[in-house]
N, C-alpha and C. Protein backbone atom coordinates (compact mmCIF):
# COMPACT_ATOMS: atom_id res chain seq x y z
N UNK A 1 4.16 -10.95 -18.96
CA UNK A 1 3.24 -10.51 -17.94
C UNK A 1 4.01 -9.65 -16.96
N UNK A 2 3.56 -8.52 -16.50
CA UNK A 2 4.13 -7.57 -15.60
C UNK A 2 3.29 -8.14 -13.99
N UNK A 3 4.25 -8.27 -13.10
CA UNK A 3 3.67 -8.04 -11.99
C UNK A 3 4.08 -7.23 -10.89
N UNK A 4 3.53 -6.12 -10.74
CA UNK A 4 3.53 -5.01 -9.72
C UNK A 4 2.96 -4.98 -8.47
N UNK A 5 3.80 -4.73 -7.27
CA UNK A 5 3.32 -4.42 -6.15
C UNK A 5 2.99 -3.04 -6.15
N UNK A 6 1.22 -2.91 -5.38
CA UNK A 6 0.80 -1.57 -5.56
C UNK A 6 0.93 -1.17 -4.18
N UNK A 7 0.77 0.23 -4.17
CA UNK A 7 1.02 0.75 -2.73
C UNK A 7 -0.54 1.84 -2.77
N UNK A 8 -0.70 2.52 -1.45
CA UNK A 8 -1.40 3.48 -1.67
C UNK A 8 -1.23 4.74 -2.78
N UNK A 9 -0.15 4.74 -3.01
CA UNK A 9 0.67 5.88 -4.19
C UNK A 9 0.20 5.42 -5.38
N UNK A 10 0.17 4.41 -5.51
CA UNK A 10 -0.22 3.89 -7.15
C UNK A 10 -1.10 3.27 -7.57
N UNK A 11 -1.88 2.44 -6.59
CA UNK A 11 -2.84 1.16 -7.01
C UNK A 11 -3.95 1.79 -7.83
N UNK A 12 -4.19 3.26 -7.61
CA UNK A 12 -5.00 3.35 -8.91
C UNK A 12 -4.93 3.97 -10.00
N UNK A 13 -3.33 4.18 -10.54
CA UNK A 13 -2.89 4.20 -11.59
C UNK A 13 -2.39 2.70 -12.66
N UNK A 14 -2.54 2.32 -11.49
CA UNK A 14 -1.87 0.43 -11.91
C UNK A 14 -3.27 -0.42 -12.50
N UNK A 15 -4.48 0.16 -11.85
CA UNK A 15 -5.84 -0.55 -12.17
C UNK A 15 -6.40 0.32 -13.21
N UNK A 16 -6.10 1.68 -13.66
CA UNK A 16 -7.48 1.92 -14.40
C UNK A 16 -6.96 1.77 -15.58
N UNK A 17 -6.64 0.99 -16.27
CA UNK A 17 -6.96 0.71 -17.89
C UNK A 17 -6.20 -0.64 -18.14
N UNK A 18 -6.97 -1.01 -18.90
CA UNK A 18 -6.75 -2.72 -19.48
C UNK A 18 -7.21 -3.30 -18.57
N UNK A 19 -7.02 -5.02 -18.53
CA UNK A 19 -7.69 -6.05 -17.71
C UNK A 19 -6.35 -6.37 -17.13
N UNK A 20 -6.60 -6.62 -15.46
CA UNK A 20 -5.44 -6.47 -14.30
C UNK A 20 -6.37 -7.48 -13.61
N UNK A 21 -5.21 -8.38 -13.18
CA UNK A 21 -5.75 -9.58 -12.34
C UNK A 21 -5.03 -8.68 -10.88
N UNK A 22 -5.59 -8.33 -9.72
CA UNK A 22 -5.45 -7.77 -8.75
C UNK A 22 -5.43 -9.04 -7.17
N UNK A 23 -4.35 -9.46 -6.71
CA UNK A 23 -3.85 -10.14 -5.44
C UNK A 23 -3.82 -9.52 -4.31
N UNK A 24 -5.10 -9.66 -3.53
CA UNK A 24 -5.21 -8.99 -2.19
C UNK A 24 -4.36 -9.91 -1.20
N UNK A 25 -3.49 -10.12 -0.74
CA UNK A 25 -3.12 -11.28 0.12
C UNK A 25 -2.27 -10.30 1.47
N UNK A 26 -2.20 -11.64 2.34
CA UNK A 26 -1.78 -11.44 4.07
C UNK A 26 -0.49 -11.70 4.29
N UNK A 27 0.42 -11.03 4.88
CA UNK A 27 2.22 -11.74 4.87
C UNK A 27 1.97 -12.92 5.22
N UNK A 28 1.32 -13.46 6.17
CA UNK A 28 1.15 -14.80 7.12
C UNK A 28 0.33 -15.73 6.29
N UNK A 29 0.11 -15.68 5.09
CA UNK A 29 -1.14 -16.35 4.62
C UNK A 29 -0.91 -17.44 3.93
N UNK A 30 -0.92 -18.49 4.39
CA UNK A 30 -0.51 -20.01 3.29
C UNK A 30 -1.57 -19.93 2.04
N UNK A 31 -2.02 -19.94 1.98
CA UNK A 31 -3.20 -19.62 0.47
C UNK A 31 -2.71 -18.98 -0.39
N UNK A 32 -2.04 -17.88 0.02
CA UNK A 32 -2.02 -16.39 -0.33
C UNK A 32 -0.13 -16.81 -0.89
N UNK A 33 0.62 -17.52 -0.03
CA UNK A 33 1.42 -17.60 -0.68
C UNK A 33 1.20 -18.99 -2.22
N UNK A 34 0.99 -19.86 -1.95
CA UNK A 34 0.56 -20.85 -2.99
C UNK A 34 0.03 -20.03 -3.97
N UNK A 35 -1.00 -18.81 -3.78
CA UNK A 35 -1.62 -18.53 -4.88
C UNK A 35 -0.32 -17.83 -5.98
N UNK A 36 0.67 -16.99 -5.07
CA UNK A 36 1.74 -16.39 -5.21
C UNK A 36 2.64 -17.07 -6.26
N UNK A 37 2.53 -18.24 -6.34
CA UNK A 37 3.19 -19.35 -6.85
C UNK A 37 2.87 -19.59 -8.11
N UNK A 38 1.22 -19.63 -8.00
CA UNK A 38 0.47 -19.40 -9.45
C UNK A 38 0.79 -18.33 -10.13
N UNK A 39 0.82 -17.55 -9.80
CA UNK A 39 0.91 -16.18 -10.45
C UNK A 39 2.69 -16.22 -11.27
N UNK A 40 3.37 -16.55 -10.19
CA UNK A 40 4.54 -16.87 -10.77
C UNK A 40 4.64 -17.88 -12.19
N UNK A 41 3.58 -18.94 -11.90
CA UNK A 41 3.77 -20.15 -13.31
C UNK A 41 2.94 -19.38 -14.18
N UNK A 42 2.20 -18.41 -14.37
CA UNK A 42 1.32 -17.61 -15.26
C UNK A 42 2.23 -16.73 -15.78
N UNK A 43 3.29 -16.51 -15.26
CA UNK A 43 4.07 -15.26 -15.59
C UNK A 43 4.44 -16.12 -17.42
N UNK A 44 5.11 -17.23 -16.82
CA UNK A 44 5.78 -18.20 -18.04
C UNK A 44 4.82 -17.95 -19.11
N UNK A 45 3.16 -18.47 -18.90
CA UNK A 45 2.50 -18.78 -19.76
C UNK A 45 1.40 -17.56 -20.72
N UNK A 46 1.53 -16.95 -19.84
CA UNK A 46 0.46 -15.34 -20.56
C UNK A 46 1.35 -14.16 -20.12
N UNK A 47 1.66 -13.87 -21.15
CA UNK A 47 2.88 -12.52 -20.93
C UNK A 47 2.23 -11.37 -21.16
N UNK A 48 0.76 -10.97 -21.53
CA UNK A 48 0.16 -10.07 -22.04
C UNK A 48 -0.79 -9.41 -20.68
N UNK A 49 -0.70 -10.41 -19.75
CA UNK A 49 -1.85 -9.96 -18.55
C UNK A 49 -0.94 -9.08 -17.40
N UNK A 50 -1.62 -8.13 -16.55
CA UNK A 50 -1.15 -7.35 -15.62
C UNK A 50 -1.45 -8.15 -14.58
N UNK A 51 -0.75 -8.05 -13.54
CA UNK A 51 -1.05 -8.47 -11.75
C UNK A 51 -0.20 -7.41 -11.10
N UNK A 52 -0.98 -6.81 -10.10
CA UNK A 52 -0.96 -5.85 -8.98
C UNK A 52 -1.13 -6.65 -8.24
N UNK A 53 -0.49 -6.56 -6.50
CA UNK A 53 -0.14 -7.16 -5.69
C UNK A 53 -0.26 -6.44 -4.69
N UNK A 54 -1.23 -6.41 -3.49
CA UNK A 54 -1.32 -5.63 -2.72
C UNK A 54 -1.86 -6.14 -1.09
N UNK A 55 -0.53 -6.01 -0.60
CA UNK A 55 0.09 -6.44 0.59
C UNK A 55 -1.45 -5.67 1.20
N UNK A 56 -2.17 -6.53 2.20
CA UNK A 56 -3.30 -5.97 3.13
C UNK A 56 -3.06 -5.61 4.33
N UNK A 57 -1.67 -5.99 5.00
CA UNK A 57 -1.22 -5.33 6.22
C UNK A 57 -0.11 -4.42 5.76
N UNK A 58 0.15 -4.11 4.85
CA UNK A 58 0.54 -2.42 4.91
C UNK A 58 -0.42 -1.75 4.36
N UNK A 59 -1.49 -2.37 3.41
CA UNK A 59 -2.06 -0.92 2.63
C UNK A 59 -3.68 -1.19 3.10
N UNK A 60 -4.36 -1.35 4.58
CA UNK A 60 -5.47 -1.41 4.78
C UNK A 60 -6.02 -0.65 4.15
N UNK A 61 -5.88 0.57 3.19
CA UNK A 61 -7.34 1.19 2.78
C UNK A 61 -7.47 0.99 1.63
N UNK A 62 -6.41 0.26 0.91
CA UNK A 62 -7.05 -0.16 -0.09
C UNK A 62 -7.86 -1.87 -0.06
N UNK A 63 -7.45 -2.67 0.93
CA UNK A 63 -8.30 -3.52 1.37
C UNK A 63 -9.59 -3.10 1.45
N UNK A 64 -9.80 -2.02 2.73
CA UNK A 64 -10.77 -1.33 2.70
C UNK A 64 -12.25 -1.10 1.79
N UNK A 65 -11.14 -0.62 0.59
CA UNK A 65 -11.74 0.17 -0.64
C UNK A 65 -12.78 -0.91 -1.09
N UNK A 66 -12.13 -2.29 -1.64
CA UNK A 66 -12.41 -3.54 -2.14
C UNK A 66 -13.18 -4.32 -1.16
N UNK A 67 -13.46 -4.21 -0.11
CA UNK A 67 -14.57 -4.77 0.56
C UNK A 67 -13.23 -6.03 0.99
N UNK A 68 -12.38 -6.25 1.50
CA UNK A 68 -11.76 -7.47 1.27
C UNK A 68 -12.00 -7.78 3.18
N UNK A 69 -12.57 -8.91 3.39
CA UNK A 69 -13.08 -9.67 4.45
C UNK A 69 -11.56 -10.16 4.76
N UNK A 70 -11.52 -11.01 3.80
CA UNK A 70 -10.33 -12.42 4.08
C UNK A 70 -9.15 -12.43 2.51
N UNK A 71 -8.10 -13.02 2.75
CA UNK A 71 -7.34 -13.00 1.89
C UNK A 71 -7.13 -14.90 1.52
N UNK A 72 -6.38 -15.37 -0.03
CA UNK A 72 -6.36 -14.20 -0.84
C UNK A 72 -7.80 -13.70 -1.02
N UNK A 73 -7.91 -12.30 -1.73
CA UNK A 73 -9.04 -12.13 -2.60
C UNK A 73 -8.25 -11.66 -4.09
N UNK A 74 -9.19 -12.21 -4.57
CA UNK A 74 -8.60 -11.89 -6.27
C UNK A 74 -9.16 -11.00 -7.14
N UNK A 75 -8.98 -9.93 -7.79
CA UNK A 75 -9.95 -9.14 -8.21
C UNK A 75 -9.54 -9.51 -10.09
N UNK A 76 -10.79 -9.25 -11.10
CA UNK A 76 -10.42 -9.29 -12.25
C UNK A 76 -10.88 -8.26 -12.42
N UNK A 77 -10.27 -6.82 -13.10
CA UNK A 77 -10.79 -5.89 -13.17
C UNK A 77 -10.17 -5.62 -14.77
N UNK A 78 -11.24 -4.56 -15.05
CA UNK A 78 -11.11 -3.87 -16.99
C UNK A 78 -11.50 -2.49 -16.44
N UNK A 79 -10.38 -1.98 -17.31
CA UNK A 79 -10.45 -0.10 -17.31
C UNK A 79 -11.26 0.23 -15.73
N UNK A 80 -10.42 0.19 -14.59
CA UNK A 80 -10.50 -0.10 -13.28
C UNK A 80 -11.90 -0.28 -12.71
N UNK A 81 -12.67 -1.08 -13.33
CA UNK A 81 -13.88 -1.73 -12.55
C UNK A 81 -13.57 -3.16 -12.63
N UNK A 82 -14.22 -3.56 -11.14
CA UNK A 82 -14.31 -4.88 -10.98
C UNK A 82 -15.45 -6.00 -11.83
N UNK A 83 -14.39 -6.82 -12.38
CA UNK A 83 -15.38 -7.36 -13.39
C UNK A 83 -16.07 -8.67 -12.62
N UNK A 84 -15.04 -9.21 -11.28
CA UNK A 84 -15.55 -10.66 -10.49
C UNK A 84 -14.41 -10.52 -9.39
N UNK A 85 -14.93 -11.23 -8.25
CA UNK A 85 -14.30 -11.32 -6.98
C UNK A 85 -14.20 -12.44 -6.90
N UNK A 86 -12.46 -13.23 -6.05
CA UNK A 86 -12.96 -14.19 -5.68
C UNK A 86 -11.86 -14.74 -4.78
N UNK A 87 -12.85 -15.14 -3.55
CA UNK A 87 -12.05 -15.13 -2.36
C UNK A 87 -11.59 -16.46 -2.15
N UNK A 88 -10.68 -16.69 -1.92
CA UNK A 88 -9.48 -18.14 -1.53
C UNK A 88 -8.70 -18.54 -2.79
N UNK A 89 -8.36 -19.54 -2.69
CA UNK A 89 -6.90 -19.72 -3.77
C UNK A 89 -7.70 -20.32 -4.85
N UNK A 90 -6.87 -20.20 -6.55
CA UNK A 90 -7.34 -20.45 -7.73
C UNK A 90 -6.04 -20.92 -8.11
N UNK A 91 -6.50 -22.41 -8.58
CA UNK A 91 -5.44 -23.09 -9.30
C UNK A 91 -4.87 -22.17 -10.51
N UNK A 92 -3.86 -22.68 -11.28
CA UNK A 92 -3.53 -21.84 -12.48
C UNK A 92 -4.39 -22.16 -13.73
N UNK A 93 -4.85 -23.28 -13.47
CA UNK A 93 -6.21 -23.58 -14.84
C UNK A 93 -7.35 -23.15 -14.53
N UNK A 94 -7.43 -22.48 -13.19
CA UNK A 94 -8.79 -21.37 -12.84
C UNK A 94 -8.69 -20.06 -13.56
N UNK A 95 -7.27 -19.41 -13.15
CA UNK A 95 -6.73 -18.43 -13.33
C UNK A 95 -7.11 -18.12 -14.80
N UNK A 96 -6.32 -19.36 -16.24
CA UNK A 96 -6.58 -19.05 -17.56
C UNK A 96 -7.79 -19.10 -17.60
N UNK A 97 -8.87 -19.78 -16.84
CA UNK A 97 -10.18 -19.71 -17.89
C UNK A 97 -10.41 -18.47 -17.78
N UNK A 98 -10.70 -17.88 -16.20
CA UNK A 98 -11.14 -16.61 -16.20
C UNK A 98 -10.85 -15.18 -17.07
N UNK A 99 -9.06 -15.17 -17.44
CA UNK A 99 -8.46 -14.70 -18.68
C UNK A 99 -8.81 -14.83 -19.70
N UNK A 100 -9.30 -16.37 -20.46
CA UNK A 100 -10.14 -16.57 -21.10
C UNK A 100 -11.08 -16.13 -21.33
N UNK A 101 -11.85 -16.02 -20.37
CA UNK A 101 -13.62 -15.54 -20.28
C UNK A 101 -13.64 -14.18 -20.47
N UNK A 102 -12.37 -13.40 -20.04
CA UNK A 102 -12.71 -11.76 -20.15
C UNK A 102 -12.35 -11.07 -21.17
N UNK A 103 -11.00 -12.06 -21.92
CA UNK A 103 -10.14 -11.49 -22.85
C UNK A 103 -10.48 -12.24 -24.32
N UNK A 104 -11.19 -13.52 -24.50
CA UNK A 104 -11.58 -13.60 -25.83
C UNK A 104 -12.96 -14.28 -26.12
């Protein structure tokens, strides 16, 4: 599994093709780090999925872009459309089903 921090320079070269699990999160954010954590134990277990990572107090317009209220928000996106949103933290057996659900 690749995981990339996106910036305004790239985030939408990083989203438009394949299915990209997308991490809106806050420097200050206890959620946001725990979720951080998940993403890390997913790395071990699905090596085939993308995560973009995109810091919301440096890159407000892409917050912006995504409608993002509150962090985390999680985006599951395919060939850069959003396939589901979802705002606050997801265990790592949330995380696979949803992988699950999009990818087989």
């Amino acid at each position: 599994m690749s995981v990339r921090e996106a910036n305004e320079n790239n985030y939408d070269e990083m989203v438009k093709e394949g299915f990209v699990i997308v991490d809106l999160y806050g420097e200050n954010c206890n959620p946001c780090k725990m979720f951080s954590k998940v993403i890390d134990e997913l790395s071990y277990d699905v090596d085939f999925v993308n995560v973009v990572k995109v810091n919301t107090t440096h890159n407000r317009d892409i917050a912006v872009r995504n409608n993002v209220a509150a962090v985390p928000t999680i985006l599951f996106m395919k060939d850069g459309k959003v396939l589901e949103r979802h705002l606050g933290f997801m265990s790592l057996d949330q995380v696979k089903e949803k992988i699950g659900q999009y990818l087989y």
